[in-house]
N, C-alpha and C. Protein backbone atom coordinates (compact mmCIF):
# COMPACT_ATOMS: atom_id res chain seq x y z
N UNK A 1 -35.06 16.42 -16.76
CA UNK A 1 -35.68 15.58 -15.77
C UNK A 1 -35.90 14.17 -16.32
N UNK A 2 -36.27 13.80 -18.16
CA UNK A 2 -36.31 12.50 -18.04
C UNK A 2 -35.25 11.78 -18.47
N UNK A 3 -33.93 12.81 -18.52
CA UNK A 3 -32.83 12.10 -18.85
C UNK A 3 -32.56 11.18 -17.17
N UNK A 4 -33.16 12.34 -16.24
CA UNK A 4 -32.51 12.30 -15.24
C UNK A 4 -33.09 10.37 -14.49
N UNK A 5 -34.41 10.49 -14.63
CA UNK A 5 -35.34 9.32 -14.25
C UNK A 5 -35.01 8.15 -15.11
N UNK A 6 -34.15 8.19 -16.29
CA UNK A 6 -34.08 7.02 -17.20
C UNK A 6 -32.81 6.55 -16.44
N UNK A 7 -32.18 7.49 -16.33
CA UNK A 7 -30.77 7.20 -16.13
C UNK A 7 -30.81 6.11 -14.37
N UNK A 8 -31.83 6.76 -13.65
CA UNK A 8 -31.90 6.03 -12.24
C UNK A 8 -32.66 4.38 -12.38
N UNK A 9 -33.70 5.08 -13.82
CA UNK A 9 -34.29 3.49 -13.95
C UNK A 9 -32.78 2.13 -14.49
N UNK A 10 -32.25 2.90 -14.94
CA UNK A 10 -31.14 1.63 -15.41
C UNK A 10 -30.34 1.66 -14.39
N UNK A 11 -29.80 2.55 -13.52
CA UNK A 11 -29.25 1.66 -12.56
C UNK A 11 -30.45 0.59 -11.70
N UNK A 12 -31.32 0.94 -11.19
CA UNK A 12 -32.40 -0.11 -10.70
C UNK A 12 -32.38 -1.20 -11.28
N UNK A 13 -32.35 -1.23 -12.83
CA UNK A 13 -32.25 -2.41 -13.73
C UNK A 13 -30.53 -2.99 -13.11
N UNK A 14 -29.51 -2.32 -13.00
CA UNK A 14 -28.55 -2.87 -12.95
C UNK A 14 -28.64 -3.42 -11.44
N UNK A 15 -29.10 -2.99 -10.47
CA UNK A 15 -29.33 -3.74 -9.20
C UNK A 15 -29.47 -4.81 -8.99
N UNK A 16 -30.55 -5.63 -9.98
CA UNK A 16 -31.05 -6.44 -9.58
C UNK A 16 -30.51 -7.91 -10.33
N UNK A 17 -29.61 -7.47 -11.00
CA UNK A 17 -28.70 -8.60 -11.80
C UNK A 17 -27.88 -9.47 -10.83
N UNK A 18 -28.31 -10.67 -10.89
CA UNK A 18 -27.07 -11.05 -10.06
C UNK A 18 -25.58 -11.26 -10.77
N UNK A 19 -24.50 -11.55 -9.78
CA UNK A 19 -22.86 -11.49 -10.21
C UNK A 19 -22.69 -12.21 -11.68
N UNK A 20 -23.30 -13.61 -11.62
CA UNK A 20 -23.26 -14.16 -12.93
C UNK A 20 -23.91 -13.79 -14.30
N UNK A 21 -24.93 -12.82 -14.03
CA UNK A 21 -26.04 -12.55 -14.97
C UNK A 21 -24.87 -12.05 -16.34
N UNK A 22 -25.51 -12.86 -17.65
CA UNK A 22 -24.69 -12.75 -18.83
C UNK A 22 -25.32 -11.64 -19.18
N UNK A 23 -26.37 -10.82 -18.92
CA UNK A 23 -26.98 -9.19 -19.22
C UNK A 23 -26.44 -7.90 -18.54
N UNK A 24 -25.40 -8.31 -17.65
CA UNK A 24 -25.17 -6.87 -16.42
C UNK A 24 -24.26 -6.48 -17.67
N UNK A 25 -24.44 -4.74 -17.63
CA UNK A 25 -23.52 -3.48 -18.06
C UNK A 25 -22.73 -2.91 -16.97
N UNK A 26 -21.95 -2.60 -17.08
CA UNK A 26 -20.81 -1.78 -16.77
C UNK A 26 -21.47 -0.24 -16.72
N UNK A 27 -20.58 0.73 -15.86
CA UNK A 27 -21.17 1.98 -16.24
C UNK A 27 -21.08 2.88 -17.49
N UNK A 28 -20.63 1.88 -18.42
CA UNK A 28 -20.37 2.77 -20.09
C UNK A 28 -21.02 1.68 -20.85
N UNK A 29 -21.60 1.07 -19.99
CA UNK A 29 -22.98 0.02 -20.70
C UNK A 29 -22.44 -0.88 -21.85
N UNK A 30 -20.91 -1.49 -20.92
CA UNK A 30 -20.25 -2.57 -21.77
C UNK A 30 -20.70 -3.65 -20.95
N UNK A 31 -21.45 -4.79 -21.84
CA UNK A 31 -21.97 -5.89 -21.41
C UNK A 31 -19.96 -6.70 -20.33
N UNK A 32 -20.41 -7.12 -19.02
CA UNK A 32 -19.98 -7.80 -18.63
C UNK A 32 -19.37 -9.08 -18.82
N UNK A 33 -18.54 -9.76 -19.17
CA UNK A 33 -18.32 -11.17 -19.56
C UNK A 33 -18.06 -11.91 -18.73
N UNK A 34 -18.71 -12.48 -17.92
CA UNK A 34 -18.76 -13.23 -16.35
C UNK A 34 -19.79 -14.41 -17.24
N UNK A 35 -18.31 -15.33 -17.19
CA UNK A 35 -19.02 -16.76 -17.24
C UNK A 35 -18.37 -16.95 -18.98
N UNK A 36 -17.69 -16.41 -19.80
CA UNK A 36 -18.05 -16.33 -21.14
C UNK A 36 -15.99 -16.62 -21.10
N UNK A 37 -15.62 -17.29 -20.35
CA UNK A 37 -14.02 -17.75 -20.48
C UNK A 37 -12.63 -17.42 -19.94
N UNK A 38 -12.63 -16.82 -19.03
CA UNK A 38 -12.06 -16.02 -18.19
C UNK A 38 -12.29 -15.71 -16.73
N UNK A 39 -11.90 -16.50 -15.62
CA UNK A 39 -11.94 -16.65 -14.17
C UNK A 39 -12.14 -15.27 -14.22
N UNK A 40 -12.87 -14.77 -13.24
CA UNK A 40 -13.60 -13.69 -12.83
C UNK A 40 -13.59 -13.07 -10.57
N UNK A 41 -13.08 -11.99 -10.75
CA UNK A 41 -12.68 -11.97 -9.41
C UNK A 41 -14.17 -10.46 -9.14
N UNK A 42 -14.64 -10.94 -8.45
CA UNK A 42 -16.14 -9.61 -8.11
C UNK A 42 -15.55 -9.28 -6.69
N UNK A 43 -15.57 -7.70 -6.94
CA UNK A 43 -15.09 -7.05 -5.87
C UNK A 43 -16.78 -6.16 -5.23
N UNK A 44 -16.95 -6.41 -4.35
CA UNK A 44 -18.05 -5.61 -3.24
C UNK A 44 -17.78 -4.64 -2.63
N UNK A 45 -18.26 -3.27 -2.88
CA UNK A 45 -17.58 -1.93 -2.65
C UNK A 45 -18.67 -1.12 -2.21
N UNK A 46 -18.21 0.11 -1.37
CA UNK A 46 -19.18 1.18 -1.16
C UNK A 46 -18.77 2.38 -1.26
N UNK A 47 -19.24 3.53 -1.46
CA UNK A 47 -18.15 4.44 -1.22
C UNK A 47 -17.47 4.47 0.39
N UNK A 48 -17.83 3.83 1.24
CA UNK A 48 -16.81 3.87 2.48
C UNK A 48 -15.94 2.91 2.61
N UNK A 49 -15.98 2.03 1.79
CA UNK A 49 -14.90 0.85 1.64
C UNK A 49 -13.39 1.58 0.57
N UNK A 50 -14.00 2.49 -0.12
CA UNK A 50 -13.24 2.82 -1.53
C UNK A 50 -11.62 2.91 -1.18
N UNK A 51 -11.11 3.46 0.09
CA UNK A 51 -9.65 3.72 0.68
C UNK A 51 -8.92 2.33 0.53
N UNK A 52 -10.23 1.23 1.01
CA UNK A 52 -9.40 -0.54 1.73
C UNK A 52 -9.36 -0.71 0.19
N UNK A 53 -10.37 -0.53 -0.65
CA UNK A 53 -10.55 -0.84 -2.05
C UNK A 53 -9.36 -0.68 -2.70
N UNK A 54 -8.80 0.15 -2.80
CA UNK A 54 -7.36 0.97 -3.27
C UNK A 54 -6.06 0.66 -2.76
N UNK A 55 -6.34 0.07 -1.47
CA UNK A 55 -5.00 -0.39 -0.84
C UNK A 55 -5.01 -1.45 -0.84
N UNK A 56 -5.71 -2.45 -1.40
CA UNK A 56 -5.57 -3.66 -1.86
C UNK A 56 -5.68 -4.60 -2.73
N UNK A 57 -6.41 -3.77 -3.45
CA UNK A 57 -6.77 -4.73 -5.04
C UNK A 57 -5.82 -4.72 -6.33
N UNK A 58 -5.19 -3.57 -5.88
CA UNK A 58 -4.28 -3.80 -7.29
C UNK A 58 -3.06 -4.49 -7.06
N UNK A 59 -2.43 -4.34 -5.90
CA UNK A 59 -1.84 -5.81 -5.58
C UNK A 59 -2.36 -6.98 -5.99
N UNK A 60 -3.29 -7.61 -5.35
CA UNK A 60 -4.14 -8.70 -5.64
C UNK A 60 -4.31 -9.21 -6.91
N UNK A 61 -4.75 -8.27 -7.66
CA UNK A 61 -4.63 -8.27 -9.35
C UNK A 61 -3.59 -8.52 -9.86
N UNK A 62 -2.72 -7.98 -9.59
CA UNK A 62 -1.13 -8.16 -10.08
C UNK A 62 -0.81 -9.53 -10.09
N UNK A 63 -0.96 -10.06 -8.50
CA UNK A 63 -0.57 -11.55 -8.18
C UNK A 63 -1.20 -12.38 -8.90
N UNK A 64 -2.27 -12.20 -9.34
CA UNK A 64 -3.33 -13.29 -10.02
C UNK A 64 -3.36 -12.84 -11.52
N UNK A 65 -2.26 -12.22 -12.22
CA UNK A 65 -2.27 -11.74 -13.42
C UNK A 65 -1.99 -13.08 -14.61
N UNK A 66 -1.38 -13.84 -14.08
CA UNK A 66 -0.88 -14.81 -14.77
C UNK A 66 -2.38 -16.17 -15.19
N UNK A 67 -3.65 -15.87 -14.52
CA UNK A 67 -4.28 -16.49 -15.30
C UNK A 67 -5.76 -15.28 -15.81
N UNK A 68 -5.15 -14.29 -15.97
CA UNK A 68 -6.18 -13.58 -16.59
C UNK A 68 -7.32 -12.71 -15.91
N UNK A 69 -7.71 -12.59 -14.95
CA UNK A 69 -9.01 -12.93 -14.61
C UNK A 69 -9.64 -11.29 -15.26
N UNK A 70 -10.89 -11.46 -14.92
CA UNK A 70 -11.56 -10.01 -15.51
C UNK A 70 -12.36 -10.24 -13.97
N UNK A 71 -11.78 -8.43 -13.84
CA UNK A 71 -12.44 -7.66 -12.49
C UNK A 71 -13.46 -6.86 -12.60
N UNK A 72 -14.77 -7.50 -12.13
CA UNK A 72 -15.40 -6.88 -11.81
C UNK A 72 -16.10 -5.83 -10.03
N UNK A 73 -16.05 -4.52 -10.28
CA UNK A 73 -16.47 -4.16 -8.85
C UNK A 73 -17.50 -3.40 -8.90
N UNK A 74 -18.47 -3.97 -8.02
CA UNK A 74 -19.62 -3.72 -8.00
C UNK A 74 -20.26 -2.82 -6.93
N UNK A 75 -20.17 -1.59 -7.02
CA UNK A 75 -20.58 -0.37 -6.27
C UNK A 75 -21.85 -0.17 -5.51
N UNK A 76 -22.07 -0.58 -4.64
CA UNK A 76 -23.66 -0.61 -3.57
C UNK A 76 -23.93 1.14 -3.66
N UNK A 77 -24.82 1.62 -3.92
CA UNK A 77 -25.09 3.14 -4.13
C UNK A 77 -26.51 2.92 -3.25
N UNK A 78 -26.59 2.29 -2.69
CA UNK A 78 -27.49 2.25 -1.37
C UNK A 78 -27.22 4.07 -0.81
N UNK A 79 -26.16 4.05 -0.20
CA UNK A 79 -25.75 4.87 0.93
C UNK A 79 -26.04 6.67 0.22
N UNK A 80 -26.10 6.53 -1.44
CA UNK A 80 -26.18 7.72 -2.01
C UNK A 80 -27.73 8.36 -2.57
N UNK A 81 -27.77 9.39 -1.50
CA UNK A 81 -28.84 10.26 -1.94
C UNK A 81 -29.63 9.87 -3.36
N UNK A 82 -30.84 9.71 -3.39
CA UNK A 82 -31.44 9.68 -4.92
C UNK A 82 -30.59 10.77 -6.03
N UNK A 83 -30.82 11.71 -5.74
CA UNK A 83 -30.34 12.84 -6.93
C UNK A 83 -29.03 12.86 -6.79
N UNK A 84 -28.00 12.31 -6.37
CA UNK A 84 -27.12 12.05 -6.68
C UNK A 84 -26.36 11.05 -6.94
N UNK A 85 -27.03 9.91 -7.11
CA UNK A 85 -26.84 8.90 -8.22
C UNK A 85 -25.99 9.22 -9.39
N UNK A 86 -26.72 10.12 -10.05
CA UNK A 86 -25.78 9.97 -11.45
C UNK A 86 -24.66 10.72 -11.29
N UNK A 87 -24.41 11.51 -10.15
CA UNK A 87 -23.03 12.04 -10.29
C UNK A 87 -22.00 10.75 -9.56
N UNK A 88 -22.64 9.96 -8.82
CA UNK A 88 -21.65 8.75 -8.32
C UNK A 88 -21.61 8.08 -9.25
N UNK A 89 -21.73 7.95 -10.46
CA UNK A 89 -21.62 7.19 -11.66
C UNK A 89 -20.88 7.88 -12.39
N UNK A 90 -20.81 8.82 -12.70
CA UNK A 90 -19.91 9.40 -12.97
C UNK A 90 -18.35 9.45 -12.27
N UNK A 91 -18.19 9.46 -10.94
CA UNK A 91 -17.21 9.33 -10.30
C UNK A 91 -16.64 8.14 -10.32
N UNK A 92 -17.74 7.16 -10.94
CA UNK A 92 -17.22 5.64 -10.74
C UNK A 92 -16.42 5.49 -12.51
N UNK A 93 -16.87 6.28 -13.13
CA UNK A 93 -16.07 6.02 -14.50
C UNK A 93 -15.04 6.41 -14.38
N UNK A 94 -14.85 8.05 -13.30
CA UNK A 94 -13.23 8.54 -13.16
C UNK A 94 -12.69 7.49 -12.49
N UNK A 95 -13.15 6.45 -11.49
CA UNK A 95 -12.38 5.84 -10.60
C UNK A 95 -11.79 4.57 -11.56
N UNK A 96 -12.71 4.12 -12.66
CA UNK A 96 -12.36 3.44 -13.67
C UNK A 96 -10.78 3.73 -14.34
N UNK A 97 -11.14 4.84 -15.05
CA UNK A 97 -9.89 5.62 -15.45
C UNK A 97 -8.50 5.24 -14.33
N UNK A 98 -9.00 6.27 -13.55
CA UNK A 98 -7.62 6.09 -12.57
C UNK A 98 -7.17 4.64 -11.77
N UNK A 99 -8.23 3.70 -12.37
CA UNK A 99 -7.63 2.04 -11.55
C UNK A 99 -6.80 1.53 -12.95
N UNK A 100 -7.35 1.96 -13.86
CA UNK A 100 -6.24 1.11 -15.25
C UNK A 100 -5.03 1.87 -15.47
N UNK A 101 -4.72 3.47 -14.89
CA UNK A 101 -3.58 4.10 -14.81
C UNK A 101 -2.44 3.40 -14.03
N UNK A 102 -3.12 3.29 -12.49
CA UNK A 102 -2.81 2.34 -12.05
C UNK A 102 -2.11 1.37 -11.76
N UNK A 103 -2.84 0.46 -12.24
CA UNK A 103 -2.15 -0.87 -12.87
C UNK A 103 -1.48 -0.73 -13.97
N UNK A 104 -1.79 -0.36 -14.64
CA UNK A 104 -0.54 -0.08 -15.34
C UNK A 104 0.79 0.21 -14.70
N UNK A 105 0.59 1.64 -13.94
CA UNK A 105 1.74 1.76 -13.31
C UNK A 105 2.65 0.64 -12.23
N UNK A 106 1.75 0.04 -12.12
CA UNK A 106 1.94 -1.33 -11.07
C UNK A 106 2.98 -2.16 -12.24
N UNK A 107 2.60 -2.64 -13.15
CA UNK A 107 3.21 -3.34 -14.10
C UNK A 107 4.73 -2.71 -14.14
N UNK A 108 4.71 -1.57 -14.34
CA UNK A 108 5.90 -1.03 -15.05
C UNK A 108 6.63 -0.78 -13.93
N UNK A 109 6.54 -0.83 -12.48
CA UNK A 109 7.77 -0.72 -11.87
C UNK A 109 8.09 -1.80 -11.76
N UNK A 110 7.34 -3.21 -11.76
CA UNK A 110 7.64 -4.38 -11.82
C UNK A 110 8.83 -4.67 -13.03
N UNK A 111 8.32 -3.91 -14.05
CA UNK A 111 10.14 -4.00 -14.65
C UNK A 111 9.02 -4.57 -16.13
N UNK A 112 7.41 -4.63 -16.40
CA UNK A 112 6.94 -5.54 -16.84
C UNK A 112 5.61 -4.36 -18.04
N UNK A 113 5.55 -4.86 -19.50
CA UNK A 113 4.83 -4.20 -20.11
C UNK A 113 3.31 -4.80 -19.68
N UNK A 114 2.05 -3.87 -19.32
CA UNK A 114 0.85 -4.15 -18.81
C UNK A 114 0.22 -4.49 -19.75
N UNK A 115 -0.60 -5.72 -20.16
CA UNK A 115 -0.82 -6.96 -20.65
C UNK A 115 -1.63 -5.76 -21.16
N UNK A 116 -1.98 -6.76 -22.91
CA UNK A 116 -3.17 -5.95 -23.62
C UNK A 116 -4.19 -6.16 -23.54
N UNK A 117 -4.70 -7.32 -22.69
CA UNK A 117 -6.13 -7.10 -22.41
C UNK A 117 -6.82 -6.61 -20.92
N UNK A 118 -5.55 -5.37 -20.36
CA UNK A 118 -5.59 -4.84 -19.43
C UNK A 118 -7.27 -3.98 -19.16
N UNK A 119 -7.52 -3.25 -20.17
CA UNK A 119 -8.46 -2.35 -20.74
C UNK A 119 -9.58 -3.64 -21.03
N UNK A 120 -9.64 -4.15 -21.58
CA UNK A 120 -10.57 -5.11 -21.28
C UNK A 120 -10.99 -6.24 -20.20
N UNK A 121 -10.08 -6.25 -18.61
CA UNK A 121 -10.39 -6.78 -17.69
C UNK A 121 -11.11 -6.18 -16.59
N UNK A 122 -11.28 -5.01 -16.58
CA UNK A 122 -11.96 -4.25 -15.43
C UNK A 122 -13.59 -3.99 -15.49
N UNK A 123 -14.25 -3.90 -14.93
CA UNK A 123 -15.47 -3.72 -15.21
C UNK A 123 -15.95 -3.12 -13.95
N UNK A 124 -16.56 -1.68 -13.94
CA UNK A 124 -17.02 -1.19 -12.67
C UNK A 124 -18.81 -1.16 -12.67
N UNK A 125 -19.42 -1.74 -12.02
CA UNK A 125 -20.80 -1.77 -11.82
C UNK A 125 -21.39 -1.19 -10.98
N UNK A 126 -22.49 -0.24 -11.01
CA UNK A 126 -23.34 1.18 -9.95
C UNK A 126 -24.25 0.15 -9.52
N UNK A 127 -24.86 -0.52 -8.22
CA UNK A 127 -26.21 -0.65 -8.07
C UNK A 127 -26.79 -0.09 -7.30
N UNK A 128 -27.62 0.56 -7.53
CA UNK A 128 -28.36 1.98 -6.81
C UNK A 128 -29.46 1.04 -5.94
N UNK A 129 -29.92 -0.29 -6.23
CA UNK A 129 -30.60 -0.99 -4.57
C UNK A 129 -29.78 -1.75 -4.09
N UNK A 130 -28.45 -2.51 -4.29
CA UNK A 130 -27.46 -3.17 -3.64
C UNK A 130 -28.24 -4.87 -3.46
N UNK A 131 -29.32 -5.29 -4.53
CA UNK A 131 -29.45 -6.62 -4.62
C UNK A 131 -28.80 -7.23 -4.04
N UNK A 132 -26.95 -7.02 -5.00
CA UNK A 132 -26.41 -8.23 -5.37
C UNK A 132 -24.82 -8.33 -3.92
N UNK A 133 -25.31 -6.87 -3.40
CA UNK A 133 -24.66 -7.04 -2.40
C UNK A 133 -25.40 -7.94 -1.06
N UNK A 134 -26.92 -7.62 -1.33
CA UNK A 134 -27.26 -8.46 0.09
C UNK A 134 -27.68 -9.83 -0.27
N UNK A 135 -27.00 -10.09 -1.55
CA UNK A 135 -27.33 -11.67 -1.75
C UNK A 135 -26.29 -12.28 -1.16
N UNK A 136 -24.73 -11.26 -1.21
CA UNK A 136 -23.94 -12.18 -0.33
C UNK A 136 -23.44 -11.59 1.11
N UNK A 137 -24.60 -10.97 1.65
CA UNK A 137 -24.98 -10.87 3.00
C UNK A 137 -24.35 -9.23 3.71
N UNK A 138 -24.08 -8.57 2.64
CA UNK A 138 -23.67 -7.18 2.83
C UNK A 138 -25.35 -6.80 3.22
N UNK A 139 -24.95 -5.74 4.42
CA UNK A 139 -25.88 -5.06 4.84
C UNK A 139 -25.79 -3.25 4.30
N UNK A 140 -26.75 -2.48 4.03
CA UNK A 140 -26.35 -1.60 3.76
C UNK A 140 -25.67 -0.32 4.40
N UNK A 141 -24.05 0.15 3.91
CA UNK A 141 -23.28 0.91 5.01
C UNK A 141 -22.00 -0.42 5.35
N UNK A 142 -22.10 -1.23 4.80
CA UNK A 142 -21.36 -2.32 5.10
C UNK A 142 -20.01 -1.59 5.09
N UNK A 143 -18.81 -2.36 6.18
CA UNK A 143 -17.79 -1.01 6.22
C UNK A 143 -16.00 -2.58 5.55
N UNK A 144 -16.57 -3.61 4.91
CA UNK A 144 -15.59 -4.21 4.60
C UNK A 144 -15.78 -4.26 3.25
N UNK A 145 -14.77 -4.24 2.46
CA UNK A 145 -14.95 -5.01 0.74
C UNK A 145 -15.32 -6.36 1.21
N UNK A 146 -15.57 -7.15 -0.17
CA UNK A 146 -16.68 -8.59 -0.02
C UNK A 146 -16.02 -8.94 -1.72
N UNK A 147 -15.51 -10.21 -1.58
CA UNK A 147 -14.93 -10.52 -3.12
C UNK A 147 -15.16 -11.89 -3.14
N UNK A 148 -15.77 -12.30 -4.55
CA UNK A 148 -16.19 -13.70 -5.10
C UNK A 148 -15.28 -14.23 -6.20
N UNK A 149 -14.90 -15.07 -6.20
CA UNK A 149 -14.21 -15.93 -7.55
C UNK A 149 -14.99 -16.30 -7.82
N UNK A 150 -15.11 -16.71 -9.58
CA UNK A 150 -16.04 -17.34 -10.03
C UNK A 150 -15.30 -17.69 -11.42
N UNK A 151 -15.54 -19.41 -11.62
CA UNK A 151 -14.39 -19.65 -12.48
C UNK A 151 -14.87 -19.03 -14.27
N UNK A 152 -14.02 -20.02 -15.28
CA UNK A 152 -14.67 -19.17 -16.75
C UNK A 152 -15.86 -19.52 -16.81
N UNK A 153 -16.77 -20.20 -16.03
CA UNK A 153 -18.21 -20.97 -16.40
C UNK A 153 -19.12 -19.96 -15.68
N UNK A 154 -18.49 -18.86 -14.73
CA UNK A 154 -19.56 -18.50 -13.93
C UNK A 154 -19.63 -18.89 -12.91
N UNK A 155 -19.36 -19.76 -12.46
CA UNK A 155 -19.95 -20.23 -11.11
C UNK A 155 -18.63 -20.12 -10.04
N UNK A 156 -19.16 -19.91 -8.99
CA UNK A 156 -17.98 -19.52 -7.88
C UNK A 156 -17.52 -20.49 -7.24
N UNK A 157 -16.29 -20.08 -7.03
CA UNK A 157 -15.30 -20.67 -6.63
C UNK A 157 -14.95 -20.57 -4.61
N UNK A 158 -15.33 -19.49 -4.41
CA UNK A 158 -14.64 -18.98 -3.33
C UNK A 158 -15.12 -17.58 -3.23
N UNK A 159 -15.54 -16.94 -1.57
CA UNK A 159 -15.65 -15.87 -1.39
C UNK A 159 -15.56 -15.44 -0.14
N UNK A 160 -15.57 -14.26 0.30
CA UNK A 160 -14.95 -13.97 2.01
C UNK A 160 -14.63 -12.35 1.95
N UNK A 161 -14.14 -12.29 3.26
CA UNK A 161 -13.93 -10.38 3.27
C UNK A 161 -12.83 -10.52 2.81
N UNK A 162 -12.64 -9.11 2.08
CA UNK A 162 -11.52 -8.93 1.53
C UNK A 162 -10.86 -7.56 2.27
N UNK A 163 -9.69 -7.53 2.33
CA UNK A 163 -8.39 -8.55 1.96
C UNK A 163 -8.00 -9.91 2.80
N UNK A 164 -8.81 -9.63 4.00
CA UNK A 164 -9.17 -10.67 5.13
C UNK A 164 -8.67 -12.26 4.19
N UNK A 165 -9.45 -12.70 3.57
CA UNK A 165 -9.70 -13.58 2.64
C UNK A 165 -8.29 -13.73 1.34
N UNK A 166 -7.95 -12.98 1.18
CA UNK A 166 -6.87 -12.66 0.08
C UNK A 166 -6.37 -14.26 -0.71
N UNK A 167 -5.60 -14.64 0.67
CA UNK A 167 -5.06 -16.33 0.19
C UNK A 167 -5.72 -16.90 -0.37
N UNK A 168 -7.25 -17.31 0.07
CA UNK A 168 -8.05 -18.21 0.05
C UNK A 168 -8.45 -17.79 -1.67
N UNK A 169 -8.35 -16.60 -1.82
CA UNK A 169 -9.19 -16.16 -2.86
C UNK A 169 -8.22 -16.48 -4.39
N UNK A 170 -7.01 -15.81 -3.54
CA UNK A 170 -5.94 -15.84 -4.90
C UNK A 170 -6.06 -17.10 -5.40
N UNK A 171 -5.88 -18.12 -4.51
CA UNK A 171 -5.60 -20.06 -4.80
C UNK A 171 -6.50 -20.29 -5.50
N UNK A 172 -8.26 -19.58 -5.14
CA UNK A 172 -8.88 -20.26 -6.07
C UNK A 172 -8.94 -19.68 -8.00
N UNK A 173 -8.29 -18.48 -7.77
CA UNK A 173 -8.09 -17.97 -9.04
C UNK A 173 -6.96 -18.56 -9.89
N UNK A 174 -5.82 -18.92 -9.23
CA UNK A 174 -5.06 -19.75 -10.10
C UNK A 174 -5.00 -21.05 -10.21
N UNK A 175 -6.15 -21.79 -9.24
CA UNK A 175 -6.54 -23.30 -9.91
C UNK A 175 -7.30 -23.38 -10.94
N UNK A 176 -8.27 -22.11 -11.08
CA UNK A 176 -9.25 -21.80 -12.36
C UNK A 176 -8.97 -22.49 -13.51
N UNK A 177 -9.36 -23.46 -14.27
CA UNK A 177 -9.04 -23.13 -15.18
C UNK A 177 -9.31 -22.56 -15.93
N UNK A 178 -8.45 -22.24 -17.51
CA UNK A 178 -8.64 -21.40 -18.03
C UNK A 178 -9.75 -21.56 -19.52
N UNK A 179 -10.36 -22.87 -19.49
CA UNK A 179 -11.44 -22.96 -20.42
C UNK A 179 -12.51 -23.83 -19.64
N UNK A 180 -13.60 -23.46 -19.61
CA UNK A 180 -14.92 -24.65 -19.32
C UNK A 180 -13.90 -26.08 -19.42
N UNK A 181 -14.65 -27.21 -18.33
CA UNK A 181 -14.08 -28.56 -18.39
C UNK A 181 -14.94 -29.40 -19.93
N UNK A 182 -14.46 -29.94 -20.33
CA UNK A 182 -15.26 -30.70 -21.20
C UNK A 182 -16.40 -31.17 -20.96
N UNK A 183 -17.46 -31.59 -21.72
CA UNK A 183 -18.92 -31.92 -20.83
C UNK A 183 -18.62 -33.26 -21.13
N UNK A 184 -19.28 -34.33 -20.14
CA UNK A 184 -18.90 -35.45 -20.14
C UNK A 184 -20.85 -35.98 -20.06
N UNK A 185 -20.93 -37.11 -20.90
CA UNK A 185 -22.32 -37.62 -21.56
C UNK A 185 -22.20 -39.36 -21.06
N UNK A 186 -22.79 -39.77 -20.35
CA UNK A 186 -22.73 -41.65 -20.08
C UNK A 186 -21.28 -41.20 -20.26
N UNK A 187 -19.92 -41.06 -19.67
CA UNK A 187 -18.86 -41.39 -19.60
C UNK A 187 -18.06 -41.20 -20.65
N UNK A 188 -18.51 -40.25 -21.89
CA UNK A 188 -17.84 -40.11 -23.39
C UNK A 188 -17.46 -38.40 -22.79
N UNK A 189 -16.13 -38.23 -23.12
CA UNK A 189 -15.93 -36.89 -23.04
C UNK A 189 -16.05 -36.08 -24.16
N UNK A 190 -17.15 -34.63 -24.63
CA UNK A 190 -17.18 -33.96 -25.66
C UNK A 190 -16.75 -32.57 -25.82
């Protein structure tokens, strides 16, 4: 029982992080790297979105492979029973698994070896109160995915329903660039 209550208190903790927060874990409690050099694409998910989720993101990914980005998708567990929380966390690590199979496989009929920091671009996030979904106006039961760009600094670029949005989203991922701009002081660039 207090494995069971610790385990619900950290997703609660993970709820309330917003998209940029340099503290959010992953569900194998790998710190997130949103904002830390690498355009960042946040996917908004529920388990009733999970079908559109699947029929469109790994395309999407593919197309936008060429500047890197690290995917994060962030799971609203609103809709799931208290006591079964931790088994949807669990399902979200298998769904982990089977999205980097995946893509992978995506790569290789492309004719193309799947980049090595494949395993290090995905990031799946549980939030058991859906904060960070109704910060960008998901209601709970929401029946569309919801995806944010946000360049290597963190800060966003672009967001909209997804796949609805797709164009708008991809463009802003490959104008990204790929390091912070220089900081500029009275007009001296450093």
């Amino acid at each position: 029982m207090r494995k069971f209550a610790a385990l619900v208190g950290l997703l609660g903790v993970l709820g309330v992080l917003p998209a940029h927060a340099a503290e959010l874990k992953d569900v194998f409690g790998k710190e997130v790297p949103i904002g830390k050099g690498r355009p960042t694409v946040v996917l908004y998910a529920n388990k009733g979105t999970r079908d559109e989720l699947k029929e469109h993101a790994y395309k999407f990914v593919y197309d936008v492979r060429a500047v890197k980005p690290i995917v994060v998708v962030r799971v609203d567990l609103r809709d799931v029973p208290g006591l079964f929380k931790g088994m949807a966390k669990g399902e979200i690590r298998k769904s982990h698994a089977e999205s980097l199979d995946l893509m992978r496989d995506l790569f290789q009929r492309h004719g193309e070896s799947p980049p090595p920091e494949l395993d290090s671009s995905l990031f799946m996030v549980a939030d058991s109160k859906g904060e960070p979904h109704q910060s960008v106006g998901l209601k709970k039961g929401f029946k569309t995915v919801y995806a944010q760009v946000l360049d290597p600094a963190g800060h966003e670029l672009a967001r909209g329903p997804f796949p609805q949005s797709a164009g708008t989203l991809g463009r802003a991922v490959a104008v990204s660039p790929s390091a912070p701009a220089p900081a500029r002081l009275a007009g001296v660039v450093r």
